[in-house]
N, C-alpha and C. Protein backbone atom coordinates (compact mmCIF):
# COMPACT_ATOMS: atom_id res chain seq x y z
N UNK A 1 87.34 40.47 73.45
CA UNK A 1 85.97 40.71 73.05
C UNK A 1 85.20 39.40 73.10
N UNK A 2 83.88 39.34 73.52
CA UNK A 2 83.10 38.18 73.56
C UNK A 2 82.21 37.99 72.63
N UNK A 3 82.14 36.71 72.06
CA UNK A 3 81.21 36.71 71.06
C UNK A 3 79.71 36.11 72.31
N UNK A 4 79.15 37.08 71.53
CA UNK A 4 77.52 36.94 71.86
C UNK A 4 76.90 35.48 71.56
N UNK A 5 76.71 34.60 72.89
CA UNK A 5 76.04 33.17 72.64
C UNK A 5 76.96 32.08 73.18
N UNK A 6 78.42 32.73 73.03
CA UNK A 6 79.14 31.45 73.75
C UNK A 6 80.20 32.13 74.77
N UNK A 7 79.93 31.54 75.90
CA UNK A 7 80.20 32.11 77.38
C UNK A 7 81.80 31.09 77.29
N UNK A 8 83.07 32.40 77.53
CA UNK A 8 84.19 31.78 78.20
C UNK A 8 84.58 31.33 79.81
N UNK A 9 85.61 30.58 79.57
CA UNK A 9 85.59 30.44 81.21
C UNK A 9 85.29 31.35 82.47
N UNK A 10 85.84 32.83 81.66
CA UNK A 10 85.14 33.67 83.26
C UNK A 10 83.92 34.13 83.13
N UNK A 11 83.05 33.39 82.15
CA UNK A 11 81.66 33.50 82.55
C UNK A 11 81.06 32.23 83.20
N UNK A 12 81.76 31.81 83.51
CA UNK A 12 81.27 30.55 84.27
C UNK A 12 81.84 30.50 85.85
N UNK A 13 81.72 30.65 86.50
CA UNK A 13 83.08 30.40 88.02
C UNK A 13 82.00 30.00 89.28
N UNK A 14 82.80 29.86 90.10
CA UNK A 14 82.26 29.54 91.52
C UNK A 14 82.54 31.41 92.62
N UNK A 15 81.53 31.34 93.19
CA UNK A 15 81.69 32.55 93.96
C UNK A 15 81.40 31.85 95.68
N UNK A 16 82.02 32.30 96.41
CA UNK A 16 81.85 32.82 97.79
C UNK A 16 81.35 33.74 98.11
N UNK A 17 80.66 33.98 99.35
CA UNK A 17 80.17 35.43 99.53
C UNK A 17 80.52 36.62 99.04
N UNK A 18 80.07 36.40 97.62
CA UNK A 18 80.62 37.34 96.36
C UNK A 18 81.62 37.40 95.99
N UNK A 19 82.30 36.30 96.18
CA UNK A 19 84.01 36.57 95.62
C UNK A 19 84.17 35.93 94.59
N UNK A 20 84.85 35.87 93.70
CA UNK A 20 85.07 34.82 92.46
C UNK A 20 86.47 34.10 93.14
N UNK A 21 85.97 32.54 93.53
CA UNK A 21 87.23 31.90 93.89
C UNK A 21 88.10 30.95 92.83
N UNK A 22 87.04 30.49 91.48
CA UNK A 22 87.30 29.68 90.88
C UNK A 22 86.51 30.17 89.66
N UNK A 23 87.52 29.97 88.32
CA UNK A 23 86.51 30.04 87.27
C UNK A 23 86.76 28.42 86.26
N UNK A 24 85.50 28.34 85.67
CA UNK A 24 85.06 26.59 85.16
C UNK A 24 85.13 26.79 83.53
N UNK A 25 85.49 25.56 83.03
CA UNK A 25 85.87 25.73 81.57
C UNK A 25 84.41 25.29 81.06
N UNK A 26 83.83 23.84 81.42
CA UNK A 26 82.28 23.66 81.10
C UNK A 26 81.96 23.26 82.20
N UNK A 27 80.26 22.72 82.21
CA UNK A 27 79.74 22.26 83.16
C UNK A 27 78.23 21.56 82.04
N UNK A 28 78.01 20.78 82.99
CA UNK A 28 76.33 19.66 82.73
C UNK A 28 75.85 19.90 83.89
N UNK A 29 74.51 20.09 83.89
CA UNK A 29 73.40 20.59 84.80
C UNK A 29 71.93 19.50 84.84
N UNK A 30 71.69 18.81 85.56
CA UNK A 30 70.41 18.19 85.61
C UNK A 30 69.48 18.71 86.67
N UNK A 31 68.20 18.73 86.46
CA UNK A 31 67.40 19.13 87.29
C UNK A 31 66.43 18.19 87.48
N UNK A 32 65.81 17.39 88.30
CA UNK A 32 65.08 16.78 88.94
C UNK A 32 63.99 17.22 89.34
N UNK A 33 63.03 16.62 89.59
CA UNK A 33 61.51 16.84 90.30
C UNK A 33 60.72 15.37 90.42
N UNK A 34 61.00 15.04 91.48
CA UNK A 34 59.89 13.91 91.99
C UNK A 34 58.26 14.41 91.95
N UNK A 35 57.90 13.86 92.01
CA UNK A 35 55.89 13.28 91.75
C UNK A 35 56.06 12.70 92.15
N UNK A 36 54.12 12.92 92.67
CA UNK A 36 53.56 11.74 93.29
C UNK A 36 52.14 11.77 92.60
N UNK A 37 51.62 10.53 92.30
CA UNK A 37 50.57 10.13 91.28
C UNK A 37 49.47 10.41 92.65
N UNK A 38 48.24 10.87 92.32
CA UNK A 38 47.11 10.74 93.13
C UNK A 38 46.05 9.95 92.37
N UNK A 39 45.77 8.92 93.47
CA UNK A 39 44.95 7.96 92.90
C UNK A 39 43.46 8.11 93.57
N UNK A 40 42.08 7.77 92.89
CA UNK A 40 41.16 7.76 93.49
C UNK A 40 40.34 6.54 93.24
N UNK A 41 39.39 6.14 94.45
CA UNK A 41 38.90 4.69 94.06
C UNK A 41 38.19 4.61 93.32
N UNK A 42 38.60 3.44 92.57
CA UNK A 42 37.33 3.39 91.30
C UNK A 42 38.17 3.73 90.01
N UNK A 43 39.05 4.86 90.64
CA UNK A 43 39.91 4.99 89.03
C UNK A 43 40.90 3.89 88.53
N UNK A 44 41.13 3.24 87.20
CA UNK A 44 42.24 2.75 86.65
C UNK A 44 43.72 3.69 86.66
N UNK A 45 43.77 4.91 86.67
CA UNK A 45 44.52 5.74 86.47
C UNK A 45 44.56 6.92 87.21
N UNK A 46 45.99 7.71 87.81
CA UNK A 46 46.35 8.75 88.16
C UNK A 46 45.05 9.85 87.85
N UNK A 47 44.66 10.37 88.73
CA UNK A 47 43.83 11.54 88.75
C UNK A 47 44.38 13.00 88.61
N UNK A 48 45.68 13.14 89.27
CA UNK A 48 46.58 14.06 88.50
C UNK A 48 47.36 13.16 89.05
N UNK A 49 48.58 14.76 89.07
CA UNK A 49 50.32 14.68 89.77
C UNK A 49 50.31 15.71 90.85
N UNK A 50 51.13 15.56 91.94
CA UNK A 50 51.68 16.75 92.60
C UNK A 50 52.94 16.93 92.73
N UNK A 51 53.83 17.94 92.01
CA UNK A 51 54.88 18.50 92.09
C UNK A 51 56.03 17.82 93.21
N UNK A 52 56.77 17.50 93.29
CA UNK A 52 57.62 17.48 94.73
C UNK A 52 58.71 17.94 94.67
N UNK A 53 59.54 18.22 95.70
CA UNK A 53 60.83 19.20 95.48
C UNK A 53 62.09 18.75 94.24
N UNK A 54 62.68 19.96 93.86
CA UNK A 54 63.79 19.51 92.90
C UNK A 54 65.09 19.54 93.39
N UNK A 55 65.72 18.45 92.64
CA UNK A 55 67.01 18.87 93.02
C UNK A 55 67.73 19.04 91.65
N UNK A 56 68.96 20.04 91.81
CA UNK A 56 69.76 20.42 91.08
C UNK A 56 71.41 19.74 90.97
N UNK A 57 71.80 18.78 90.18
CA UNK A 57 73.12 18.28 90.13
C UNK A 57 73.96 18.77 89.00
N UNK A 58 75.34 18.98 89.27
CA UNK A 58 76.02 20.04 88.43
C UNK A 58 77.22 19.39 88.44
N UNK A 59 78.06 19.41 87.14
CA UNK A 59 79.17 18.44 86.95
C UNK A 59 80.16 19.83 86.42
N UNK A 60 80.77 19.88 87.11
CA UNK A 60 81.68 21.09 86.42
C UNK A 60 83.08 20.20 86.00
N UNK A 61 83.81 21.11 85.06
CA UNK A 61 85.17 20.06 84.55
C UNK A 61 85.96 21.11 84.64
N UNK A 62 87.36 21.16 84.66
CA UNK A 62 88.42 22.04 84.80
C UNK A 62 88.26 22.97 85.59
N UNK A 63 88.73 22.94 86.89
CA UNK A 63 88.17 24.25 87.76
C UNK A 63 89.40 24.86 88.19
N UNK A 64 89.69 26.24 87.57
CA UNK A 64 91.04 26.56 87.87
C UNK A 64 90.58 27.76 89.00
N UNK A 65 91.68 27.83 90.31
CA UNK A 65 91.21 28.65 91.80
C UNK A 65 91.80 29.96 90.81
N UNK A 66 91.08 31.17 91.40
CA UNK A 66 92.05 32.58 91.02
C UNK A 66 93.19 32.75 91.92
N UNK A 67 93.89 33.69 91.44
CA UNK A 67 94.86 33.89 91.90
C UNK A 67 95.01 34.23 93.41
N UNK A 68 94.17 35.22 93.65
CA UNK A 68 93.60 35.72 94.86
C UNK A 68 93.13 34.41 95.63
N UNK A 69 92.45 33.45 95.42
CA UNK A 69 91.85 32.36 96.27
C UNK A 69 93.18 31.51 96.55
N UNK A 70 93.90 31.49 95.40
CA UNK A 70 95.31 30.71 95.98
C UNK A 70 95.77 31.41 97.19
N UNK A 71 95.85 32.98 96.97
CA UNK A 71 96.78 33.68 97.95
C UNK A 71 95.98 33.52 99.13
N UNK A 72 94.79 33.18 99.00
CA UNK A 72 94.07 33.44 100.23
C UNK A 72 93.97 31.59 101.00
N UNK A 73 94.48 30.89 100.48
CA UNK A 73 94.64 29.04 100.91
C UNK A 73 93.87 28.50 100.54
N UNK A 74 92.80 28.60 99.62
CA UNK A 74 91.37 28.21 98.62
C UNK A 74 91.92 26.54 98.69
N UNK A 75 91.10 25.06 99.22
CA UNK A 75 91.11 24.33 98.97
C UNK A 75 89.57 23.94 98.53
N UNK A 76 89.39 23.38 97.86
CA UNK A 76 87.91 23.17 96.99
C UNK A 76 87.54 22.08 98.26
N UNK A 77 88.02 21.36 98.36
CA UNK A 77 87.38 20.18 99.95
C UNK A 77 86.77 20.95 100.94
N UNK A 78 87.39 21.92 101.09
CA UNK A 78 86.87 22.81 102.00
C UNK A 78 85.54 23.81 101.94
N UNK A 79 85.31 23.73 100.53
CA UNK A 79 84.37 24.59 100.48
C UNK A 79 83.05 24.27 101.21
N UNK A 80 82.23 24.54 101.14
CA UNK A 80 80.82 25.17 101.83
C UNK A 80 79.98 26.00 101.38
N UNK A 81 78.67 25.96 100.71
CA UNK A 81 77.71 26.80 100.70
C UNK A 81 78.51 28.12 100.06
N UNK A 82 78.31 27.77 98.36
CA UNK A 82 78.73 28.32 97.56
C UNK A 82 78.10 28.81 96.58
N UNK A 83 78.33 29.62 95.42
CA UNK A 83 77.40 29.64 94.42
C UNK A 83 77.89 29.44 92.91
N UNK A 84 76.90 28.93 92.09
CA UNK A 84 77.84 28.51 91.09
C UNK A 84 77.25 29.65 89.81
N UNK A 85 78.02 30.43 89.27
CA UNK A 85 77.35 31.67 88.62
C UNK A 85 77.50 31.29 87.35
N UNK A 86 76.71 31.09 86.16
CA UNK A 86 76.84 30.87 84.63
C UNK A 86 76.18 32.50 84.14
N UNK A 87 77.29 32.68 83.13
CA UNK A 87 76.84 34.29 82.63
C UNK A 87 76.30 33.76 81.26
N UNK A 88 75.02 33.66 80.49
CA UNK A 88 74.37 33.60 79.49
C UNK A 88 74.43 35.27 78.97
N UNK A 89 74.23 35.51 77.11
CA UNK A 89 74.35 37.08 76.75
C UNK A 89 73.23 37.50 77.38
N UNK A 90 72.20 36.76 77.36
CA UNK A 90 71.10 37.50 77.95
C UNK A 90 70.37 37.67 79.45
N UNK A 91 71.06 36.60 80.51
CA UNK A 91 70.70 36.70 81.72
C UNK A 91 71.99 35.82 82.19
N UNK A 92 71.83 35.69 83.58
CA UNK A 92 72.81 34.56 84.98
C UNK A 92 72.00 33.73 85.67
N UNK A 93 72.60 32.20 85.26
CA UNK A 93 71.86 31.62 86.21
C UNK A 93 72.72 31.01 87.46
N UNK A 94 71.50 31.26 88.52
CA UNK A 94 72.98 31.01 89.63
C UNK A 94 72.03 30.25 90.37
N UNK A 95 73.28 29.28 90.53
CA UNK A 95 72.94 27.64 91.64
C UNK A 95 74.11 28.54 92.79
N UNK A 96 72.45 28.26 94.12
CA UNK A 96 72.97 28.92 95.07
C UNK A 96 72.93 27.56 96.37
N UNK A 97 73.71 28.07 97.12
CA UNK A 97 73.78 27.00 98.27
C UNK A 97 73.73 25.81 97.80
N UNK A 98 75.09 26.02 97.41
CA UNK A 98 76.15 24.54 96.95
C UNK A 98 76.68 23.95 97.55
N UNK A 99 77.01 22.34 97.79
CA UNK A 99 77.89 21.80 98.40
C UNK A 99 78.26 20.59 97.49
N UNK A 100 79.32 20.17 97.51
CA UNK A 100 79.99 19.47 96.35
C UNK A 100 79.60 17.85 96.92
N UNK A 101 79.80 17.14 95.77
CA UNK A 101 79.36 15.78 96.35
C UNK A 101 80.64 14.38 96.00
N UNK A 102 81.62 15.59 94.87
CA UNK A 102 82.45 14.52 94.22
C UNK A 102 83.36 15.80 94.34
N UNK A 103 84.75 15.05 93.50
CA UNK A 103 85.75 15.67 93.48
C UNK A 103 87.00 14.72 93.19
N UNK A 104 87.91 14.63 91.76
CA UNK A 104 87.98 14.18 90.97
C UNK A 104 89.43 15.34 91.00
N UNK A 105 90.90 14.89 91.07
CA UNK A 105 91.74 16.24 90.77
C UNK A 105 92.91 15.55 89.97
N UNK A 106 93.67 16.28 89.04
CA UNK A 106 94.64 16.12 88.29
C UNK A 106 95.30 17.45 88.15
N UNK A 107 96.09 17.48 88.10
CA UNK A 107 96.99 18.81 87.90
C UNK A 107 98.65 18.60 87.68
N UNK A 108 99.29 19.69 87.22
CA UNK A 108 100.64 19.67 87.40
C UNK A 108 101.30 20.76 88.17
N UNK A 109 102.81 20.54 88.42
CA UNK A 109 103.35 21.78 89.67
C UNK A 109 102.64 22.88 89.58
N UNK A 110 102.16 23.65 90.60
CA UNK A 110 101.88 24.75 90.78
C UNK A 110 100.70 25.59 90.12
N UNK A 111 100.55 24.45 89.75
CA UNK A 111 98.79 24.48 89.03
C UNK A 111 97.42 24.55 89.83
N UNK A 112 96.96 25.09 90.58
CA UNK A 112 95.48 24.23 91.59
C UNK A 112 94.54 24.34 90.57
N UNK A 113 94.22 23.03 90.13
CA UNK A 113 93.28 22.51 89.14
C UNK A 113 92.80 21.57 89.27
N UNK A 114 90.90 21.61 89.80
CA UNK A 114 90.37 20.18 90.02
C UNK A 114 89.92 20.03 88.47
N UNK A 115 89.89 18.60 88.26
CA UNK A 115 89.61 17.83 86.97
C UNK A 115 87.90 17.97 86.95
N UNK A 116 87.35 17.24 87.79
CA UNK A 116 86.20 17.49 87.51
C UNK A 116 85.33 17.60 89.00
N UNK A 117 84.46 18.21 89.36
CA UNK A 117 83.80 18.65 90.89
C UNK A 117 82.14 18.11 90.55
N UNK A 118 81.51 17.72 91.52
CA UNK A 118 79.88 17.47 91.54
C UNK A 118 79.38 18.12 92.39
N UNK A 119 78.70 19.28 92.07
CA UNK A 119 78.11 19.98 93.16
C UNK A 119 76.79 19.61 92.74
N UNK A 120 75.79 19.57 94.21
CA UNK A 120 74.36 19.74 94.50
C UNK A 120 74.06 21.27 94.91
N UNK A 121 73.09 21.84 94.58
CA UNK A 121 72.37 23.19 94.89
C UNK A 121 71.03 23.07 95.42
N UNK A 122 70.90 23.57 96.34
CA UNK A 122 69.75 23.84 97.03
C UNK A 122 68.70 24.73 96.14
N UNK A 123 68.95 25.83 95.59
CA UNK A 123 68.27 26.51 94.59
C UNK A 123 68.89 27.15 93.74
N UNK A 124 67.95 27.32 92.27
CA UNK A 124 68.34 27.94 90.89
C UNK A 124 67.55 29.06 90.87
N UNK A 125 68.26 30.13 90.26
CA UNK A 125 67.88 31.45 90.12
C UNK A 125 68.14 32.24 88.84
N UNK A 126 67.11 32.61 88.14
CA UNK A 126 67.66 33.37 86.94
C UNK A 126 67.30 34.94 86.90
N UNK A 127 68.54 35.55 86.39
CA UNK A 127 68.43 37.09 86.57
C UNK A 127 68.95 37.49 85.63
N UNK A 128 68.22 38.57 85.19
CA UNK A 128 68.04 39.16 83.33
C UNK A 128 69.52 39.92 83.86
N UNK A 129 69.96 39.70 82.64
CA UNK A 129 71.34 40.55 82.74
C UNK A 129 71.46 41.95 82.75
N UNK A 130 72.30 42.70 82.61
CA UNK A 130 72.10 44.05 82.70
C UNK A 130 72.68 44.75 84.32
């Protein structure tokens, strides 16, 4: 049974073209947005801002493969354009078109367990649960 507000590891995982290959114990999420100041002559100061693209960086820790991704040869180096799915009680937010930037592994026999992974996402998406 789940308590309402705090998401276990299989609400957190990595998917492939809809597959669950990996599920994550935590993760840290930063989001970015560059500006650019617009200046006009005569002014001492910024006249506004304009928006510029964001980026999304994601630190996941303990990433254990499913069983199925083992059977299927799942190496996390290998991955590609992934998605990273967080289940909140009330919606999912999903970092889509992922590619990892770090990768960090510790494990013991027969374990496939990366320690800690850095994925970048191209875009964030939130969708009311249900």
């Amino acid at each position: 049974m789940k308590i309402a507000g705090f998401p276990t590891s299989s609400d957190i995982y990595l998917e492939v073209e809809g597959k669950k290959v990996a599920v994550v114990q935590s993760y840290s999420a930063r989001t970015r947005r560059d500006s650019t100041a617009v200046e006009a002559f005569g002014e001492r100061e910024p006249v506004a801002t304009i928006p510029g693209a964001r980026s999304h960086v994601i630190e996941l820790t303990r990433l254990y493969a499913t069983d199925e991704a083992i059977q299927d040869g799942i190496n996390f180096h290998d991955l590609e354009d992934f998605s990273l799915v967080i289940c909140k009680p009330d919606r999912k937010i999903i970092y889509a078109g992922c590619q990892w930037s770090d990768i960090a592994e510790t494990g013991a026999l027969g374990a496939m367990v990366v320690e800690k992974i850095t994925i970048v996402a191209a875009r964030r998406l939130e969708v009311a649960a249900g």
